[in-house]
Protein backbone atom coordinates (compact mmCIF):
# COMPACT_ATOMS: atom_id res chain seq x y z
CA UNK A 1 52.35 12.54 91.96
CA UNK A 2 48.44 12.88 92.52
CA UNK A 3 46.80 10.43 94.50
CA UNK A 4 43.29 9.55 93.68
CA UNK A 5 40.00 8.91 96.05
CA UNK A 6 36.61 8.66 95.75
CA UNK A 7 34.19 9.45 97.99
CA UNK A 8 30.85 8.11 99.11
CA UNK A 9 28.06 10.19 100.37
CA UNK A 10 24.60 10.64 101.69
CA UNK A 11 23.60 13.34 98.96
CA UNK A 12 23.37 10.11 96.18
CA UNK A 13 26.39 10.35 94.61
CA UNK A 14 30.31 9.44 94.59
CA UNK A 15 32.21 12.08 93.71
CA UNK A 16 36.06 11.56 92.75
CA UNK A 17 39.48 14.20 93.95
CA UNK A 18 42.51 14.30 93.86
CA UNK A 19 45.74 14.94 96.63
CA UNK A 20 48.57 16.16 95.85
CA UNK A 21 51.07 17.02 98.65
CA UNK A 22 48.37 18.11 101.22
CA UNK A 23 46.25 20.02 98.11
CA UNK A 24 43.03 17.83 98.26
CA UNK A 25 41.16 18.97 94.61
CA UNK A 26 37.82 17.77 93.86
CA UNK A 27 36.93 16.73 90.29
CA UNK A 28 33.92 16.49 88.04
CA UNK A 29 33.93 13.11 87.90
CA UNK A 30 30.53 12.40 89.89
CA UNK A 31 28.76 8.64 89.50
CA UNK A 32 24.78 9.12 90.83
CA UNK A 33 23.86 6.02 93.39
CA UNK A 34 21.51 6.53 96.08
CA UNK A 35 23.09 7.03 99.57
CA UNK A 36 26.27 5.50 98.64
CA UNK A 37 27.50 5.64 102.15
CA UNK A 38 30.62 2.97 101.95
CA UNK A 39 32.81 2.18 99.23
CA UNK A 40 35.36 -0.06 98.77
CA UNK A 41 37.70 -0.68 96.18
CA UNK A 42 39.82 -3.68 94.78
CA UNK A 43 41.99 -3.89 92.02
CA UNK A 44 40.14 -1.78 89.49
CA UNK A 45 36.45 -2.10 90.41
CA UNK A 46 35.01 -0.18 93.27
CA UNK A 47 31.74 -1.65 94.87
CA UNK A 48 29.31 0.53 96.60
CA UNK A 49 26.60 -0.09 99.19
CA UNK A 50 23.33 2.22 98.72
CA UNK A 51 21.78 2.73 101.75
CA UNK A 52 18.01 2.42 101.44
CA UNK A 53 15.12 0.47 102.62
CA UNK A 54 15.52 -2.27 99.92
CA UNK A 55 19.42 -2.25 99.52
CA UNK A 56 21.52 -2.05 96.79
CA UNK A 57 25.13 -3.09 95.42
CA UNK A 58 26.80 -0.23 92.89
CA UNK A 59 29.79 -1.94 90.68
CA UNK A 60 31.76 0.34 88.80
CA UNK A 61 34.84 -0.33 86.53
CA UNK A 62 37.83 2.49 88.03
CA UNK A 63 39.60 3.73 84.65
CA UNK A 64 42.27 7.00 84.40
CA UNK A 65 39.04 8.49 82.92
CA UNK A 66 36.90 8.49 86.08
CA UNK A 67 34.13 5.37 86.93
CA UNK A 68 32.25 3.00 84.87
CA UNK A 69 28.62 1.43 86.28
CA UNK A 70 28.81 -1.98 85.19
CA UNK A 71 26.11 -3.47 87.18
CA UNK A 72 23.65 -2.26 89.96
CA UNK A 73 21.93 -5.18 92.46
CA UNK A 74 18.86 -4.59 94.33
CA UNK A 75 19.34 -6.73 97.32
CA UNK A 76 16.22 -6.94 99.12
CA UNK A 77 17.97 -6.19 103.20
CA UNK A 78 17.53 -2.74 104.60
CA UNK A 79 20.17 -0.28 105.35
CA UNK A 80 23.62 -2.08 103.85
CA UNK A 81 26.31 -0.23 105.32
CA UNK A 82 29.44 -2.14 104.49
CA UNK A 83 30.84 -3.72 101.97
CA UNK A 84 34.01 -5.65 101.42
CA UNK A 85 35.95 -8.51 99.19
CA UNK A 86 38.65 -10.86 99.39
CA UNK A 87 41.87 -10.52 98.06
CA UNK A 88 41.07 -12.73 95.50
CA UNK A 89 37.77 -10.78 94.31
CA UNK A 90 36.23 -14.29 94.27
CA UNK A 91 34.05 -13.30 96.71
CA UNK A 92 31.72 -9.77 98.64
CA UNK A 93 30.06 -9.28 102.10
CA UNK A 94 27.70 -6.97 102.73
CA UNK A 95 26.37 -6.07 106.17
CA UNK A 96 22.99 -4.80 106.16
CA UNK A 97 22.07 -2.91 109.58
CA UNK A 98 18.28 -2.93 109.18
CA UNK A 99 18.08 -6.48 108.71
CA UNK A 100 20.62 -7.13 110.77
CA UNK A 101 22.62 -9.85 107.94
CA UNK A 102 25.30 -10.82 106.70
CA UNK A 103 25.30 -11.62 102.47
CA UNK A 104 28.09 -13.32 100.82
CA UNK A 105 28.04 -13.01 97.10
CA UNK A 106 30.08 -15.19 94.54
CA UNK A 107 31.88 -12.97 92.01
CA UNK A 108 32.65 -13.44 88.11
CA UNK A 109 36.02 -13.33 86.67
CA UNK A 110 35.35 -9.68 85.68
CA UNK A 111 34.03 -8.27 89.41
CA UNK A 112 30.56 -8.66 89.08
CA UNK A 113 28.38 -10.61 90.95
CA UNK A 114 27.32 -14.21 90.05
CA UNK A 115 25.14 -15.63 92.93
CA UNK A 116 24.25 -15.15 96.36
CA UNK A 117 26.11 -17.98 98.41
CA UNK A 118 25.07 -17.49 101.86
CA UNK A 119 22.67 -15.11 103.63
CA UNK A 120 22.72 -15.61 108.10
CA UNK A 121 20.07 -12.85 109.61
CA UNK A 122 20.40 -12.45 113.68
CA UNK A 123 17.33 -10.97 115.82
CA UNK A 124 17.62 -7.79 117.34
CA UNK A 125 21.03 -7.15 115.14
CA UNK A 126 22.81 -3.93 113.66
CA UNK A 127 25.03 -5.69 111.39
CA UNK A 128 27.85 -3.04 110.88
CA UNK A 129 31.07 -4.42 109.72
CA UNK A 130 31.77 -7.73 107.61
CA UNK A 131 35.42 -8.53 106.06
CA UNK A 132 37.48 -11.33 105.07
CA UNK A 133 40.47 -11.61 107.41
CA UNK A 134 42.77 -14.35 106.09
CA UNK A 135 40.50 -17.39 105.82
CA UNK A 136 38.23 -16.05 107.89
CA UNK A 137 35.24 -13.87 107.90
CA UNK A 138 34.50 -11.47 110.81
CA UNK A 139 31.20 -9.50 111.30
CA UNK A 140 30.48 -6.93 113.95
CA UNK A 141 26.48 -6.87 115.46
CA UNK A 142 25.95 -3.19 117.18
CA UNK A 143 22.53 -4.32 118.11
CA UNK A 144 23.45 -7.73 119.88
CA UNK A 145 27.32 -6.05 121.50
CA UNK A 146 28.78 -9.03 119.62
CA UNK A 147 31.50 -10.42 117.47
CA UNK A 148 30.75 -13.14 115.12
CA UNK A 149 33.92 -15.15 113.26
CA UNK A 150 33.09 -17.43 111.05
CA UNK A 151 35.13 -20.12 108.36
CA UNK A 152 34.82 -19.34 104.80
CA UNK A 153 31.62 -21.21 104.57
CA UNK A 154 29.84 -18.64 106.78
CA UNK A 155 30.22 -21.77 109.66
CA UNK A 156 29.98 -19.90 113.00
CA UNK A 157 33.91 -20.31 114.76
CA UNK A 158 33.30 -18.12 117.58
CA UNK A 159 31.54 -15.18 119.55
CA UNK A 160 33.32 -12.66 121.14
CA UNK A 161 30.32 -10.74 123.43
CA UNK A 162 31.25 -7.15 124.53
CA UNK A 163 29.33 -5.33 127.38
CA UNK A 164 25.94 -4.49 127.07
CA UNK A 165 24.83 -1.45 125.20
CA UNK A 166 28.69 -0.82 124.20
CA UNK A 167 27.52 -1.11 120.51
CA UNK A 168 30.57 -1.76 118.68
CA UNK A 169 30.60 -0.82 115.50
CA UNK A 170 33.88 -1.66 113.36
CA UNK A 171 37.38 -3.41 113.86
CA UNK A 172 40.86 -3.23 112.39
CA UNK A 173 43.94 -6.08 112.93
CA UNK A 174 47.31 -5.33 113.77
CA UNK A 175 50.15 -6.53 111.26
CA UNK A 176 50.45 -9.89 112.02
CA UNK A 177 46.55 -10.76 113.35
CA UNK A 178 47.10 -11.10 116.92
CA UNK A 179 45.45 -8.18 117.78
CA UNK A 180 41.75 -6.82 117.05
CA UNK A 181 41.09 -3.28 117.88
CA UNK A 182 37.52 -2.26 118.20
CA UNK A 183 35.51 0.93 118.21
CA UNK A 184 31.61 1.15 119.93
CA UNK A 185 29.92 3.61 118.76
CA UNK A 186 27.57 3.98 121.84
CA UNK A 187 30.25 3.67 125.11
CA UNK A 188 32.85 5.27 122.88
CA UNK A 189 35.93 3.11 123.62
CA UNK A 190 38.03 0.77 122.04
CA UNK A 191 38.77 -2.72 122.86
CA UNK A 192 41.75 -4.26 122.66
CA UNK A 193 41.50 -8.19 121.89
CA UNK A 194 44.67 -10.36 121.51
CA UNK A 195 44.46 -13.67 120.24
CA UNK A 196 45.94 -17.14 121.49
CA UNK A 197 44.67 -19.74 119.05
CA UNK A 198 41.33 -19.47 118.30
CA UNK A 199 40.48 -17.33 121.83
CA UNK A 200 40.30 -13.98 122.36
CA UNK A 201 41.36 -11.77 125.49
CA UNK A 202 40.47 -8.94 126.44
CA UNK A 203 43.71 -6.86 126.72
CA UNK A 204 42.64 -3.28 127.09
CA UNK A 205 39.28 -1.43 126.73
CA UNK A 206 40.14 2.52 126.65
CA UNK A 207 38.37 5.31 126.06
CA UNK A 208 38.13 7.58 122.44
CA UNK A 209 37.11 10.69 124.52
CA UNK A 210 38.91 13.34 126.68
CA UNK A 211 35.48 14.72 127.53
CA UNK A 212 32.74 12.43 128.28
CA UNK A 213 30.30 14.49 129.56
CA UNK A 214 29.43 15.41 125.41
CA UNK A 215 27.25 13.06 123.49
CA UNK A 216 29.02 11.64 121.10
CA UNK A 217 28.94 8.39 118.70
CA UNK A 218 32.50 7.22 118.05
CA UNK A 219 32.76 6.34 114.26
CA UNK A 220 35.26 4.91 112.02
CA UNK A 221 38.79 3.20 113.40
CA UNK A 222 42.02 3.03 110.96
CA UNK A 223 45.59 1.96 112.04
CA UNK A 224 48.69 3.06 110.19
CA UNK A 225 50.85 0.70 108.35
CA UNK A 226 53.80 0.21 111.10
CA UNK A 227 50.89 -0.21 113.28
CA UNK A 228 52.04 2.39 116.00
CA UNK A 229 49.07 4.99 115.54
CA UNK A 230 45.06 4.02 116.14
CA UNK A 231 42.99 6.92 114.65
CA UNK A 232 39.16 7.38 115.71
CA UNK A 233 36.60 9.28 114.42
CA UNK A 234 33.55 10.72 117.50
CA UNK A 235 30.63 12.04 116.23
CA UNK A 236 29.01 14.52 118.16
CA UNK A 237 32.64 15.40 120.47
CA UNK A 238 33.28 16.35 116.50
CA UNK A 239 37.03 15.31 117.21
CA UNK A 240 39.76 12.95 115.76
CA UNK A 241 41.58 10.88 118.46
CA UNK A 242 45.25 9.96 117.91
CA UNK A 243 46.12 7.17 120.22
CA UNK A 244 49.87 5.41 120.36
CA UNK A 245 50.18 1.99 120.46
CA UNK A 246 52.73 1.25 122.90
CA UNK A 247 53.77 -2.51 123.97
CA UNK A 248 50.56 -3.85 122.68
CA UNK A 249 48.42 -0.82 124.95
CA UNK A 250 47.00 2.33 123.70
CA UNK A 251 47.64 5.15 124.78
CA UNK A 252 45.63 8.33 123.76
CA UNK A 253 47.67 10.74 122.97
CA UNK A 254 45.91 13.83 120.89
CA UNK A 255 42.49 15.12 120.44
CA UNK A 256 42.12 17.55 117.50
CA UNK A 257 38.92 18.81 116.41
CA UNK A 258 37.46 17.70 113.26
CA UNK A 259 36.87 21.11 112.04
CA UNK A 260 33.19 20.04 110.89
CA UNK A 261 30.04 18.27 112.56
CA UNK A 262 29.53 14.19 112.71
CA UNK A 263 33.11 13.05 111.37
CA UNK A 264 31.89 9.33 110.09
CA UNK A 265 35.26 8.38 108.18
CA UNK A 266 39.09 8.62 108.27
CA UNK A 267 41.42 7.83 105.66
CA UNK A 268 45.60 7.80 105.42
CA UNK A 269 47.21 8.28 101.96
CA UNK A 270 49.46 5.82 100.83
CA UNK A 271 52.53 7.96 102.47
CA UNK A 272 50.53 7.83 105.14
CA UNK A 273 51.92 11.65 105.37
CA UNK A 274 48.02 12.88 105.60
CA UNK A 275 44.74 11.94 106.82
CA UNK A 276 41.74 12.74 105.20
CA UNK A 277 38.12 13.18 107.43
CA UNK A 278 34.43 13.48 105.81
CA UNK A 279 32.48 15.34 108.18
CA UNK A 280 28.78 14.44 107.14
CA UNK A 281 26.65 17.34 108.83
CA UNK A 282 28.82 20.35 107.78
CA UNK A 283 29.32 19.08 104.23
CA UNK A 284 33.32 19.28 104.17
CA UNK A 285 36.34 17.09 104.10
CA UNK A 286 39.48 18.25 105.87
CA UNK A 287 43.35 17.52 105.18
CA UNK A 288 45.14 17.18 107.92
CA UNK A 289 49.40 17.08 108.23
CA UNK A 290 50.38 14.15 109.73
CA UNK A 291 53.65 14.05 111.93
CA UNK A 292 55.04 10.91 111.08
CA UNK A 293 57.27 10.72 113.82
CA UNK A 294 54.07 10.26 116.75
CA UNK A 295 51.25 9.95 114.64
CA UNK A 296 49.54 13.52 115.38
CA UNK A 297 47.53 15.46 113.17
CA UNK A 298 47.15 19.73 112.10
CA UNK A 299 44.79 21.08 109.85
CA UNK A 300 45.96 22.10 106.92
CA UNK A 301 42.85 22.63 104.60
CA UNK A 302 39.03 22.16 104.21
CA UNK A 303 36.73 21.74 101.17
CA UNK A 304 33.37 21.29 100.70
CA UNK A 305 31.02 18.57 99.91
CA UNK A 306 27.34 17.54 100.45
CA UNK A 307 27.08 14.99 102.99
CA UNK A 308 30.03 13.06 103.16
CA UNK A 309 30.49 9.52 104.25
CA UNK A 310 33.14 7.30 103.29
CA UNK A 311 36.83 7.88 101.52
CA UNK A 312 38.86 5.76 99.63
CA UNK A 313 42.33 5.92 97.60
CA UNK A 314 41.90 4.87 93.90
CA UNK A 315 45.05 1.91 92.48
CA UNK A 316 45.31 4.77 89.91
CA UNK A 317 47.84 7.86 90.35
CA UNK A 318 47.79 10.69 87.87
């Protein structure tokens, strides 16, 4: 069975492929948005950030014939660079790292957007990350080394404040929510938050390099589904790094290269029996073999592609 993904890019278009055990294909199917550098997909509409100046939301229906634009929104914030929706698809967040916001947007019964419900703006913020986790809604500020949790109504809950000039950049949860894992893009660790109620300690902070001494920018942060692997992408070190999750700590326990320059996203299939990388400076995405024993990684095949940001698997298998 073929698995689809489509993938988002700095080169103003989203460009579709397929994978089919380890065989990554690329297809004609190519949708033109300007810097469409994160996607996200749920049920069968994928949303799309494009990363300019003035902002914009890309809406596209997903069919077995490729995508549909149903609907593009200028947003008026600079530099959206995620992009997310509930499980319901009542509502989308974007987070805008030039204006450093936040928008919520009320959807339509069909995926589209209705209205703009709430819009918060922080000084001297990178927003980089905003999702819906259960009932609430967390948001990541790079510029302010701060996490923001909020209720569904965008009320502020909490703020968990990481060291200065750590810049974090995104999160993922364990399995049952106790545990927030997140990657800073400018001290290149991860920290480890569990939570007790509604506080957050700090359990672990670790490091997503073997070799400091290279500048590097650590990038996107996935978790496998029986939550025992963390996977992080450093730009710059141009490496993947396979960590364990052991009793709650990480442990890293592989470096492989990335087989490309500035790896900015990572993606498991739904086996999770491969991981796929877009490495945006060298213009290729690369397969890799996962072991699913430990969790590590070996090449197994490289194609190319302008300027690569962001993958994501399609509801649809051919």
């Amino acid at each position: 069975m073929k698995e689809k993904f489509y993938i988002g890019s700095y080169s103003n278009c989203i460009t579709a492929c397929t994978l089919e055990q380890g065989t990554l294909k690329l297809l004609n199917e190519i949708e033109n948005l300007e810097n469409s550098s994160y996607l996200h997909i749920n049920q069968n509409m994928l949303y799309a950030v494009s990363e300019t100046q003035t902002g914009g939301i890309g809406i596209f229906n997903i069919t077995r014939n490729g995508l549909q634009k149903v609907d593009f929104r200028r947003i008026n914030q600079s530099l959206p660079c995620y992009i997310a929706t509930d499980k319901t698809r009542r509502n989308l967040l974007v987070a805008n790292y030039g204006s450093g916001s936040i928008i919520m947007y009320q959807l339509s019964d069909n995926g589209t957007i209705y209205q703009e419900s709430y819009c918060i703006k922080y000084t001297n913020a990178n927003m980089h990350f905003a999702n819906f986790i259960d009932n609430e809604i967390y948001a990541v500020d790079l510029g302010n080394d701060s996490i923001y949790i909020y209720n569904s109504k965008m009320e502020l809950i909490t703020t968990i404040k990481l060291e200065n000039k750590s810049g974090p950049r995104h999160l993922t949860f364990s399995n049952d929510k106790k545990t927030i894992y997140v990657v800073t893009e400018m001290s290149n660790e991860i920290y480890v938050y569990h939570k007790e109620k509604n506080e957050f300690k700090l359990q672990q902070k670790i490091s997503t390099l073997l070799d400091n001494k290279i500048k590097s920018y650590a990038g996107a942060i996935k978790i496998s589904k029986d939550n025992k692997n963390i996977y992080v992408t450093n730009r710059g070190h141009n490496s993947i790094s396979v960590f364990a999750n052991q009793e709650g700590y990480l442990k890293l326990i592989q470096s492989v290269p990335s087989y490309g320059e500035f790896p900015r996203d990572i993606t498991l299939n739904k086996s999770e029996e491969y991981v796929l990388v877009a490495n945006q400076n060298s213009n290729n995405i690369v397969v890799y073999k996962r072991d699913l024993r430990n969790g590590t990684l070996v090449k197994i095949q490289s194609e190319n592609l302008q300027s690569p940001s962001c993958i994501v698997r399609s509801r649809y298998e051919i």
